[in-house]
Protein backbone atom coordinates (compact mmCIF):
# COMPACT_ATOMS: atom_id res chain seq x y z
CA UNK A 1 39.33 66.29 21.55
CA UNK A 2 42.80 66.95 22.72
CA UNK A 3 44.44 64.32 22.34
CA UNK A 4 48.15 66.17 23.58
CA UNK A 5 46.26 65.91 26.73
CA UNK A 6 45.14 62.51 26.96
CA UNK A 7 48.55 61.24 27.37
CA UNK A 8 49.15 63.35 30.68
CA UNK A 9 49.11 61.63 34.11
CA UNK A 10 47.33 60.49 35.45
CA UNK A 11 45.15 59.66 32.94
CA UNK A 12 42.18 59.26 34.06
CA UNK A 13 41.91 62.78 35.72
CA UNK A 14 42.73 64.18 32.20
CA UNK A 15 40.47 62.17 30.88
CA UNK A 16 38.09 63.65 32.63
CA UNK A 17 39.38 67.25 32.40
CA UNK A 18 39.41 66.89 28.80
CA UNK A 19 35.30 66.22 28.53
CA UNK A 20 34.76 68.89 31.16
CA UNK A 21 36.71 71.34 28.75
CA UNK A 22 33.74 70.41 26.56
CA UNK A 23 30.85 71.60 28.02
CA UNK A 24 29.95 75.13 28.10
CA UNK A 25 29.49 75.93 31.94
CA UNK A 26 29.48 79.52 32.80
CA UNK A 27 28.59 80.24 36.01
CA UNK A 28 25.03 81.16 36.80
CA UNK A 29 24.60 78.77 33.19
CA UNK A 30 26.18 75.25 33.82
CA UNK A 31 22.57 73.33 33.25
CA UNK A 32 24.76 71.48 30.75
CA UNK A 33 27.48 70.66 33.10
CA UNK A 34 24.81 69.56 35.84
CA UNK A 35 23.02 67.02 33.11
CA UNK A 36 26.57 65.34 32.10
CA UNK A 37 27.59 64.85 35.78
CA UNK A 38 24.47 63.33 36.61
CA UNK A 39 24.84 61.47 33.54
CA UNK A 40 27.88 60.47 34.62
CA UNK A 41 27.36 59.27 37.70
CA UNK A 42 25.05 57.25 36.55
CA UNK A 43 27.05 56.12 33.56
CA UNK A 44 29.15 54.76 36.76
CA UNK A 45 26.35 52.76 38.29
CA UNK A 46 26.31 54.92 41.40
CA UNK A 47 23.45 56.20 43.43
CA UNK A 48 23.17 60.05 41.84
CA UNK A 49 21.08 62.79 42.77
CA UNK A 50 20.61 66.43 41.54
CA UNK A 51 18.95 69.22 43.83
CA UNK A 52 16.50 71.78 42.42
CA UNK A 53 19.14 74.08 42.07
CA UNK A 54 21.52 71.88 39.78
CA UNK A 55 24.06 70.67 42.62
CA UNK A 56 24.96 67.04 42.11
CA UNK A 57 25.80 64.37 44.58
CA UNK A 58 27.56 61.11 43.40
CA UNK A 59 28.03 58.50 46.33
CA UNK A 60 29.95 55.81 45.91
CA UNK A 61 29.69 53.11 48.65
CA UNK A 62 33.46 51.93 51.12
CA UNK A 63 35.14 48.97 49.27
CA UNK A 64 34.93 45.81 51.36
CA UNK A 65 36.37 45.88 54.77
CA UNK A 66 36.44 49.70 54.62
CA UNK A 67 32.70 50.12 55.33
CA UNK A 68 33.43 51.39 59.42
CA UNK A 69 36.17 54.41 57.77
CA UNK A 70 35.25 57.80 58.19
CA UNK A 71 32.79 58.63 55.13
CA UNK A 72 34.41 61.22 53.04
CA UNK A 73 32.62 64.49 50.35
CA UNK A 74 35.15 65.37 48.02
CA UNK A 75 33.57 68.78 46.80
CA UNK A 76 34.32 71.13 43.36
CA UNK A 77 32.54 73.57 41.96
CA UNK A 78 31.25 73.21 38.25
CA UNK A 79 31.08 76.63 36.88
CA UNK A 80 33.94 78.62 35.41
CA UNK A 81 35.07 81.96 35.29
CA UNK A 82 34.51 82.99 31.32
CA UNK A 83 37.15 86.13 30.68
CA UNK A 84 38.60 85.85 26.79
CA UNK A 85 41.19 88.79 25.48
CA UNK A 86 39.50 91.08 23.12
CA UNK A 87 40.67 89.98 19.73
CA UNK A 88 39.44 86.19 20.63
CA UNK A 89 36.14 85.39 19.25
CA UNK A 90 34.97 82.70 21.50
CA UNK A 91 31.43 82.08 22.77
CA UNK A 92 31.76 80.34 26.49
CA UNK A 93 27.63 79.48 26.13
CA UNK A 94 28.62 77.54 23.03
CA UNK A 95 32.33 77.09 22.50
CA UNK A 96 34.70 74.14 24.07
CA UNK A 97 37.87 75.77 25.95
CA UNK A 98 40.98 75.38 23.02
CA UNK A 99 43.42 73.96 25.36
CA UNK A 100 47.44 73.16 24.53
CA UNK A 101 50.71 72.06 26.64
CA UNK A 102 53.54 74.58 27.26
CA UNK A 103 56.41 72.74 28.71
CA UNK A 104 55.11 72.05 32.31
CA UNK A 105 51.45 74.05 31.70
CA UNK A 106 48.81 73.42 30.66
CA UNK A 107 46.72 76.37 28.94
CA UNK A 108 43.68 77.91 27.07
CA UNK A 109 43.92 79.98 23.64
CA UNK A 110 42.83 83.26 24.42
CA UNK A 111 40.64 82.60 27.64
CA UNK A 112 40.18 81.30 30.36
CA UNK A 113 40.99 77.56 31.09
CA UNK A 114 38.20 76.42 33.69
CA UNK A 115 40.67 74.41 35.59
CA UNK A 116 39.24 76.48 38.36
CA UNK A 117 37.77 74.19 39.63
CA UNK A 118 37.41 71.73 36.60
CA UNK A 119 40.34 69.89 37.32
CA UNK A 120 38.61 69.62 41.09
CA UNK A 121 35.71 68.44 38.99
CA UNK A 122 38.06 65.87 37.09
CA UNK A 123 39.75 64.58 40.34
CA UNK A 124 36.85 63.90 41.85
CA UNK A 125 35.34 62.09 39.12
CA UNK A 126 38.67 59.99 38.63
CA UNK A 127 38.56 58.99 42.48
CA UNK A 128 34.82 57.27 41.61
CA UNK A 129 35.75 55.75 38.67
CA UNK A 130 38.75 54.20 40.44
CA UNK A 131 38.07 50.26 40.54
CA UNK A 132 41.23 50.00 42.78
CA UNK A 133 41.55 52.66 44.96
CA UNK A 134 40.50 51.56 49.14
CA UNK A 135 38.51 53.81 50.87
CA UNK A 136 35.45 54.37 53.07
CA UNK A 137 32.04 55.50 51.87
CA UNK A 138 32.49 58.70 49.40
CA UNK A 139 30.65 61.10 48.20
CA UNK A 140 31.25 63.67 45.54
CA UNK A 141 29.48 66.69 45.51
CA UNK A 142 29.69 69.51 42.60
CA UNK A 143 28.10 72.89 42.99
CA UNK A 144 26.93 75.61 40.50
CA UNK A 145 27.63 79.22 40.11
CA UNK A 146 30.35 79.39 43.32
CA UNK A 147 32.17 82.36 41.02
CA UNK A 148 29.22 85.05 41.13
CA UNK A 149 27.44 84.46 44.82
CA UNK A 150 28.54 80.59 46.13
CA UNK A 151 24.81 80.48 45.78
CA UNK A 152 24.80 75.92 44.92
CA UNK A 153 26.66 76.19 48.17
CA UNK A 154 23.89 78.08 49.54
CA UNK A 155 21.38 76.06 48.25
CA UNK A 156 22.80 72.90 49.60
CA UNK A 157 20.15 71.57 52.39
CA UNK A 158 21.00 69.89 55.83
CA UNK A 159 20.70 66.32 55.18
CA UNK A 160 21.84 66.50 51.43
CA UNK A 161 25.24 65.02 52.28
CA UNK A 162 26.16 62.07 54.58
CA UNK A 163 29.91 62.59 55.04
CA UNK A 164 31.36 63.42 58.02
CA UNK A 165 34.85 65.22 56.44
CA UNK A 166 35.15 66.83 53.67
CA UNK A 167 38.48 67.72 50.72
CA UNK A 168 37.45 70.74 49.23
CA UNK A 169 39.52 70.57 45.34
CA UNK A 170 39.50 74.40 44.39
CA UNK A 171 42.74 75.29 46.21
CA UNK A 172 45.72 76.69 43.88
CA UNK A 173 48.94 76.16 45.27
CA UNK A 174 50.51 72.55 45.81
CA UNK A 175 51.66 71.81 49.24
CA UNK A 176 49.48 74.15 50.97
CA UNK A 177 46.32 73.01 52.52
CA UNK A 178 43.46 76.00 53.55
CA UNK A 179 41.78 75.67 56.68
CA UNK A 180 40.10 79.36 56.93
CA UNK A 181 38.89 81.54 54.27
CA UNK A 182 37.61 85.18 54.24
CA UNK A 183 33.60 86.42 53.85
CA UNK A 184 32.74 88.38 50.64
CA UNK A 185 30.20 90.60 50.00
CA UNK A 186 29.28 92.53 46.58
CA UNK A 187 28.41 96.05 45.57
CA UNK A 188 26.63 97.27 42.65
CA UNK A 189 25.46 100.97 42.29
CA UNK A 190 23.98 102.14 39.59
CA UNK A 191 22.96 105.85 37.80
CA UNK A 192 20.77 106.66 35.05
CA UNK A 193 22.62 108.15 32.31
CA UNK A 194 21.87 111.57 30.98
CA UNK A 195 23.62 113.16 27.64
CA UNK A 196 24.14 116.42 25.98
CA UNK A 197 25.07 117.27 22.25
CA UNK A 198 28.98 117.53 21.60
CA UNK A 199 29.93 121.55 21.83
CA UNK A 200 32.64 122.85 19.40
CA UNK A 201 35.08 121.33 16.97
CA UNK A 202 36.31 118.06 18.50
CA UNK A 203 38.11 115.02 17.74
CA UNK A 204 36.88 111.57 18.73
CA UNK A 205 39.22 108.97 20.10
CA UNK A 206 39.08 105.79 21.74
CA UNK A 207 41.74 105.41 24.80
CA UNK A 208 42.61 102.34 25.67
CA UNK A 209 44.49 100.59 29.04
CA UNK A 210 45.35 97.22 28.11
CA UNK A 211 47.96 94.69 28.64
CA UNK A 212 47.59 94.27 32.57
CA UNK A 213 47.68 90.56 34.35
CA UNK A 214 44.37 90.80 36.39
CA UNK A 215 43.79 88.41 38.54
CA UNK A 216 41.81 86.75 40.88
CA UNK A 217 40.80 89.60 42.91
CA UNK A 218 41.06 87.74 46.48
CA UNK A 219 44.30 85.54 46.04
CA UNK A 220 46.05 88.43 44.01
CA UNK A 221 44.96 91.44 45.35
CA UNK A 222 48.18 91.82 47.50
CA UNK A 223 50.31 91.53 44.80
CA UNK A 224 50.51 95.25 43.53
CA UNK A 225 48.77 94.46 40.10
CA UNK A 226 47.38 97.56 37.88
CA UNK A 227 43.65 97.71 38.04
CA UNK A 228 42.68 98.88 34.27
CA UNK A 229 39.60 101.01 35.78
CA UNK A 230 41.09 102.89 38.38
CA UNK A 231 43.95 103.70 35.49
CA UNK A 232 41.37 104.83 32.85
CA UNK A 233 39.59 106.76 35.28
CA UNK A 234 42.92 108.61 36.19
CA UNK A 235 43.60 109.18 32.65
CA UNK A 236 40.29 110.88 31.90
CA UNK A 237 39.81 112.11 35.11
CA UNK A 238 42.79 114.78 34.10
CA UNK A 239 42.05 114.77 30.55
CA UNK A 240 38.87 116.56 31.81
CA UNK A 241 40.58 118.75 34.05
CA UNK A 242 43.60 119.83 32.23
CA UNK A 243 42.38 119.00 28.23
CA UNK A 244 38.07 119.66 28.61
CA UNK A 245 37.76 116.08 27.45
CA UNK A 246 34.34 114.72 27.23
CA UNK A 247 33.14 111.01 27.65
CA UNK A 248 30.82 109.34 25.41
CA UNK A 249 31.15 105.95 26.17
CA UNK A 250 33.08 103.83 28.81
CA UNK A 251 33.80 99.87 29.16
CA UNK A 252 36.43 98.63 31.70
CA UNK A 253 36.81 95.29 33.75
CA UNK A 254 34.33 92.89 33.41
CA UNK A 255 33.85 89.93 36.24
CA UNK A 256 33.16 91.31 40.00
CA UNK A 257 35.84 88.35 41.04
CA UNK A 258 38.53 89.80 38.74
CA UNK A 259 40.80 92.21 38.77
CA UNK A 260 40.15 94.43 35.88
CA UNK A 261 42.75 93.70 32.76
CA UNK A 262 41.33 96.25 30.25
CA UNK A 263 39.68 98.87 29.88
CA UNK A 264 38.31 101.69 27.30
CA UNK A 265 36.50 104.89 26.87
CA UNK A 266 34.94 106.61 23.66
CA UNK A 267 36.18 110.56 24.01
CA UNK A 268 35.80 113.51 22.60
CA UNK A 269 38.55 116.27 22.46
CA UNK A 270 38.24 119.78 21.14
CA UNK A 271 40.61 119.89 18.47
CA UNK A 272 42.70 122.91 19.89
CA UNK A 273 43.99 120.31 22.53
CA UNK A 274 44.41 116.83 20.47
CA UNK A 275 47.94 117.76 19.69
CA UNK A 276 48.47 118.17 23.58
CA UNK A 277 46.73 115.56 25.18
CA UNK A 278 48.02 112.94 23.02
CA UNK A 279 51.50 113.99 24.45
CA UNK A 280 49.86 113.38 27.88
CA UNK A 281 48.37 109.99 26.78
CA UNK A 282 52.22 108.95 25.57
CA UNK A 283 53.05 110.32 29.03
CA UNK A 284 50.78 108.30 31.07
CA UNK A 285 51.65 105.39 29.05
CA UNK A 286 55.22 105.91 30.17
CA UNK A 287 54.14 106.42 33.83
CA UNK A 288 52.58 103.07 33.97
CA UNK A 289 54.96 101.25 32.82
CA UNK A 290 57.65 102.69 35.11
CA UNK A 291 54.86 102.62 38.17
CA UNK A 292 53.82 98.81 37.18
CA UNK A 293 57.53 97.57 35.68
CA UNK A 294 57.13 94.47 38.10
CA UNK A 295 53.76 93.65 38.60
CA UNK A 296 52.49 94.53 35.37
CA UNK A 297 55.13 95.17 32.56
CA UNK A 298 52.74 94.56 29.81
CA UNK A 299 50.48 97.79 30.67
CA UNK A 300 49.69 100.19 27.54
CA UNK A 301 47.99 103.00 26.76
CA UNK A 302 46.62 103.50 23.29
CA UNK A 303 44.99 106.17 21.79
CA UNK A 304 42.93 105.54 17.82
CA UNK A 305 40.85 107.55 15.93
CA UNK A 306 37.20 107.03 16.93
CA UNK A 307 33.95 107.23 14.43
CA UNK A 308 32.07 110.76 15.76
CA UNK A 309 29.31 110.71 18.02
CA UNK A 310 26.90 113.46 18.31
CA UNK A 311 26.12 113.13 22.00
CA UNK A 312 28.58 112.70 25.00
CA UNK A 313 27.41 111.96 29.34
CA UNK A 314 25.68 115.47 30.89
CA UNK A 315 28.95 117.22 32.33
CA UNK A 316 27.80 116.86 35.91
CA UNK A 317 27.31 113.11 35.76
CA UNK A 318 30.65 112.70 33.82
CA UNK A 319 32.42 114.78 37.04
CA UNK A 320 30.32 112.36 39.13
CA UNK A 321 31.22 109.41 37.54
CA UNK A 322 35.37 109.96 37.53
CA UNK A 323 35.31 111.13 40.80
CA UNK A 324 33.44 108.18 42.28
CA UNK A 325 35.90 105.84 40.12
CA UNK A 326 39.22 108.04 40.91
CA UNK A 327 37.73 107.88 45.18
CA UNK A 328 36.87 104.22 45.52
CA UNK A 329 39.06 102.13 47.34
CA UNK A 330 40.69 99.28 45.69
CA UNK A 331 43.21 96.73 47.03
CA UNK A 332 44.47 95.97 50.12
CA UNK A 333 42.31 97.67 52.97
CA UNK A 334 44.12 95.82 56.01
CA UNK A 335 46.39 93.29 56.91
CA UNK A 336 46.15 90.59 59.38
CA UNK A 337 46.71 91.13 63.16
CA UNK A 338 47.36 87.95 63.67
CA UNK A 339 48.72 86.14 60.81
CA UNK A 340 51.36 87.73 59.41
CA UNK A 341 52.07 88.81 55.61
CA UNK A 342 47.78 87.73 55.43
CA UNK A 343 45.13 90.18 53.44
CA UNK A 344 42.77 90.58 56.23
CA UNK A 345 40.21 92.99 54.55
CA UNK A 346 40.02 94.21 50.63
CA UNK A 347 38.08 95.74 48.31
CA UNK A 348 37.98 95.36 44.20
CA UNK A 349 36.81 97.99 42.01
CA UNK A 350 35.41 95.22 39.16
CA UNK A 351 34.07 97.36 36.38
CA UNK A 352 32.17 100.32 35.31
CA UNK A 353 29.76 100.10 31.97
CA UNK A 354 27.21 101.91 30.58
CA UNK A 355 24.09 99.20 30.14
CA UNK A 356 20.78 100.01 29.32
CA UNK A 357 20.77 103.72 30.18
CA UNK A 358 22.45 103.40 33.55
CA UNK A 359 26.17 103.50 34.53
CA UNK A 360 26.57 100.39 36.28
CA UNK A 361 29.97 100.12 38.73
CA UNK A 362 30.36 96.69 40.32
CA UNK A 363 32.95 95.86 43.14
CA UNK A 364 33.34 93.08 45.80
CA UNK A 365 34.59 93.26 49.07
CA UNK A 366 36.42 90.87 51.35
CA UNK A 367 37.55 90.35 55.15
CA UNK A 368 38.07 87.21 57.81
CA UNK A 369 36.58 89.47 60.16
CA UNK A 370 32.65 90.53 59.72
CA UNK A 371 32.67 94.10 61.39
CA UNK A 372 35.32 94.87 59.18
CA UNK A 373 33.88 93.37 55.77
CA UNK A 374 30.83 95.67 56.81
CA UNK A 375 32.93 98.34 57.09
CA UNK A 376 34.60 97.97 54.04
CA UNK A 377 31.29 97.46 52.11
CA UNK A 378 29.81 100.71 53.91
CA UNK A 379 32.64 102.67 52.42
CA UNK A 380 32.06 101.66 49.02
CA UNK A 381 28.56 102.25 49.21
CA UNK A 382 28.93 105.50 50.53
CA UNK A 383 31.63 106.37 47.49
CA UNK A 384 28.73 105.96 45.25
CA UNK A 385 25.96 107.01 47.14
CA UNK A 386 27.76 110.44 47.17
CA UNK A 387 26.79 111.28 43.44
CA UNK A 388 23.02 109.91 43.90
CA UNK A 389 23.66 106.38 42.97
CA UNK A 390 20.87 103.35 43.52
CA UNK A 391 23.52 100.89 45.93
CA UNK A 392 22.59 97.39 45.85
CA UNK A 393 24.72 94.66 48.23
CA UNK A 394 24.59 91.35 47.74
CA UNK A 395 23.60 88.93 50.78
CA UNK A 396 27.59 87.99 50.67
CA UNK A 397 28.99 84.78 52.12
CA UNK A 398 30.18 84.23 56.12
CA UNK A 399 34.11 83.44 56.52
CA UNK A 400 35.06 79.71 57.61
CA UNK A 401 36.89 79.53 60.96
CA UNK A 402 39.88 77.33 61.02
CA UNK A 403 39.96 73.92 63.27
CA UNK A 404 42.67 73.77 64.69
CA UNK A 405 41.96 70.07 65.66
CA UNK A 406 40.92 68.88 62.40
CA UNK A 407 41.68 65.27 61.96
CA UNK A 408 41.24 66.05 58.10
CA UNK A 409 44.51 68.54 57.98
CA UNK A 410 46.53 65.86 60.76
CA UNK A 411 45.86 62.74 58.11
CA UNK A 412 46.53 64.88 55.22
CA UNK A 413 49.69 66.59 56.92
CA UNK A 414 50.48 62.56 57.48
CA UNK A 415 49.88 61.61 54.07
CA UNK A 416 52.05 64.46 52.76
CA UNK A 417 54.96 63.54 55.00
CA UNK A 418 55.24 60.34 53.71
CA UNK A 419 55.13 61.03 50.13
CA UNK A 420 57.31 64.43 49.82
CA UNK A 421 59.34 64.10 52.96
CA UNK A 422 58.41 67.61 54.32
CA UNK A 423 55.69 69.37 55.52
CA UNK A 424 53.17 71.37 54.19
CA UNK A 425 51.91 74.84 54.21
CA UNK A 426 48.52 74.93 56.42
CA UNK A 427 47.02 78.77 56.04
CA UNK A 428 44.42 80.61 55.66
CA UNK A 429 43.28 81.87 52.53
CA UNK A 430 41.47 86.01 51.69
CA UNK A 431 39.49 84.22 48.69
CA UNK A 432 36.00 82.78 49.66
CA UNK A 433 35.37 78.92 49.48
CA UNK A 434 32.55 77.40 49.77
CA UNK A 435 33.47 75.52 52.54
CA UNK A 436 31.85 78.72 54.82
CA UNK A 437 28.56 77.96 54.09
CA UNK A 438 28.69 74.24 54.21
CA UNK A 439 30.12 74.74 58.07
CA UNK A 440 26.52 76.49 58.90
CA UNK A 441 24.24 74.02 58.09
CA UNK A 442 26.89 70.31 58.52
CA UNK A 443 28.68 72.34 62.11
CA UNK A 444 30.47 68.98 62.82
CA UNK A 445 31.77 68.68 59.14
CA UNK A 446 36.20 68.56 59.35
CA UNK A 447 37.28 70.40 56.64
CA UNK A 448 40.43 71.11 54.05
CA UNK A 449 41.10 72.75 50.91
CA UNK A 450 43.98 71.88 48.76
CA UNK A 451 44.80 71.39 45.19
CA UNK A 452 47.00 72.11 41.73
CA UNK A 453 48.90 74.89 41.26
CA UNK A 454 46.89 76.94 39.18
CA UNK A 455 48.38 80.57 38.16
CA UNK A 456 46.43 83.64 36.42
CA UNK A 457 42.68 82.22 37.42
CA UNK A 458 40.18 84.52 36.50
CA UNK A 459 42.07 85.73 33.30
CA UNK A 460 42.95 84.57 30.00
CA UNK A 461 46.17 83.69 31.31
CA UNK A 462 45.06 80.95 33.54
CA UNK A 463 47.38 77.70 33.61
CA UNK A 464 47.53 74.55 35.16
CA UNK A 465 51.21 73.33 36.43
CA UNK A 466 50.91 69.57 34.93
CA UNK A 467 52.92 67.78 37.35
CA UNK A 468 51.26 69.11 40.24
CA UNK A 469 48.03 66.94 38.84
CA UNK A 470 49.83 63.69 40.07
CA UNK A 471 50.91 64.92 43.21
CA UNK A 472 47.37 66.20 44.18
CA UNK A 473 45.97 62.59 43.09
CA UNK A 474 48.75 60.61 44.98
CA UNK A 475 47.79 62.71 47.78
CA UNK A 476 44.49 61.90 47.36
CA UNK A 477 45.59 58.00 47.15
CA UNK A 478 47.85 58.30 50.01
CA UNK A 479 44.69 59.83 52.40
CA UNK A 480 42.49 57.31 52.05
CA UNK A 481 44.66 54.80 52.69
CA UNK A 482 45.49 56.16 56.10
CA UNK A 483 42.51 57.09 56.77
CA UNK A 484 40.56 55.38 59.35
């Protein structure tokens, strides 16, 4: 247990955050986190039920004389992104997050935190075991595996919930409260790999691009950040033009959500041209760090002897393979018409990995605006379709339209007013929430996001801004009161 944390305010959301820290709960994998929530609600003495997917709803009935207010879901999701740095042996099926305070953070050794959305998670918890707090009727509803498909939110049925508004807790900025988010839609193409003996005298090396930031790739893919596959495939991309480099392996990015941080490859070099190409390796690593000296200062190149291999990828499906990685879009596609300085549409070029005899490239795409997420998605497809690749899209997730009449965004607004003395931020946001789906099968349902401010989800980096906890739950304090 941490107990550093324990003493944080408020306590009871730390509390919380602490257990949740805990429990293993990667997504696609939170059966654990499912049992203790139901568990917990129990624990409570409030009416609990768990769907046959895993999603939990906790209800807790309006205090007396509140019983007429508007009945309110506060909604997190329970999985976690699980992204750890190389030299960290961790294992997120088994493991509980390491977490520690520094200054005003609060942060993970070596991965990922989970306070996307666990603190959500914890807040919500806090408001039902709150034995003072006034409200209306509540209910708190938690969701699996919204990281890798939003499929609990998918799963949730018509009927399941009651509520007639709903807070949505995964939000990562203080002050600003989402009222739109963009559709997302996944691509994963695949090609069988073929190999052929090594020819010649060669060295073996593996090149490495490490050191970036990453990143959630809808919230920071405007934000110029080095994407550690599309700079390893440049690197060996002219390596095999220029030095007759051959690839025997290669392992970059790793979640479709993420922006890739690292990144390696398993080469082989005929020995006539080690002397040179390592002078173009020191090169490149020089030309990323003057390209990325904002963004990403901490980009490196490294180059280490590797053990021999005997085989390395057929030569034409090595061509195919960097020029489908050095051709695929990544980044910003468009910007808003409407809304301005606002990712409309974007694409992220997740990984590429050789598993189980197939090189397997995964990307996801998003856009507020469905003709143009297809478009988007068609491109990518046809990148890979190009060298014979088996394309695969996912069923993706709709957009959610902003209400411009919400009376959840007017009370909130209210409640904001009165505690800070200025208004907040109300946007639209290019990451998916799950609030999308919810508005296709509960049409009526008022929504908002807000929450923390969280910084470097989706990577090892991730922190929590402490403070930021308490004015989030005062919020929360503040709303119901008003409420009516």
């Amino acid at each position: 247990m941490n107990e550093e944390m324990l003493n944080l305010k408020p306590s009871k959301v730390f509390y919380y955050f602490n257990e949740i820290t805990k429990i293993p709960r990667p997504s696609k994998r939170e059966e654990k986190m499912s049992l203790w929530l139901e568990a917990t609600g129990k624990k409570l003495g409030l009416e609990t039920k768990r769907d046959k997917v895993g999603n939990v709803l906790i209800s807790k009935p309006a205090t007396p004389g509140k019983e007429n207010v508007t009945p309110v879901v506060l909604q997190a999701h329970m999985d976690m992104v699980c992204e750890k740095n190389n030299d960290k042996v961790f294992d997120f099926d088994k493991d509980a997050i390491e977490t520690y305070i520094d200054g005003e953070w609060l942060k993970a050794k070596g991965t990922t935190l989970g306070a996307d959305d666990g603190i959500g998670v914890a807040m919500a918890l806090a408001v039902l075991d709150d034995k003072e707090l006034e409200h209306g009727p509540i209910e708190a509803l938690f969701t699996i595996d919204e990281e890798t498909g939003l499929t609990g939110a998918k799963a949730v049925e018509a009927g399941f919930m009651n509520g007639k508004m709903l807070l949505n807790l995964d939000s990562e900025d203080e002050g600003q409260f989402f009222i739109g988010c963009a559709g997302g839609q996944d691509t994963v193409a695949k090609v069988p790999v073929d190999y052929e003996p090594v020819e010649g005298d060669c060295e073996f090396f593996k090149v490495e691009v490490k050191g970036l930031q990453g990143g959630h790739s809808g919230d920071d893919i405007n934000k110029g950040r080095g994407n550690a596959v599309k700079l390893l495939a440049r690197i060996l991309w002219n390596s095999y033009s220029y030095h007759d480099l051959r690839v025997a392996d290669i392992n970059a990015g790793n979640l479709r959500n993420a922006i890739a941080r690292e990144g390696y490859a398993i080469v082989a070099v005929p020995k006539e041209e080690v002397e040179e190409w390592k002078a173009y390796i020191a090169e490149m690593d020089k030309t990323y760090k003057a390209e990325f000296h904002t963004t990403d200062p901490g980009v490196t190149v490294t180059v280490e002897p590797a053990p021999a291999v005997k085989e390395v990828l057929e030569e034409t499906l090595q061509i195919d393979v960097l020029n489908a990685l050095v051709v695929c879009p990544h980044g910003v596609a468009a910007m808003s018409q409407d809304i301005p300085g606002f990712v409309e549409t974007s694409t992220n070029l997740a990984s590429v990995k050789i598993v189980d005899g197939e090189v397997v490239f995964t990307t996801s795409q998003r856009s507020s605006v469905e003709s143009k997420k297809a478009a988007i998605v068609d491109k990518v497809s046809t990148t890979f379709w190009m060298i014979g690749a088996d394309v695969e899209n996912s069923d993706g997730y709709p957009g959610w339209n902003p209400n411009p009449n919400s009376e959840a965004v007017r009370v909130l607004t209210e409640a904001y007013r009165n505690l800070f003395h200025k208004d907040p931020e109300v946007l639209a946001i290019h990451a998916g929430l799950e609030c999308g789906l919810f508005s296709e099968k509960y049409p009526d349902m008022d929504m908002v996001s807000f929450g923390p401010t969280l910084r470097g989800v989706h990577s090892p980096d991730e922190k929590l801004e402490i403070k930021t906890v308490q004015m989030c739950w005062d919020l929360m304090v503040e709303f119901f009161k008003l409420l009516k």
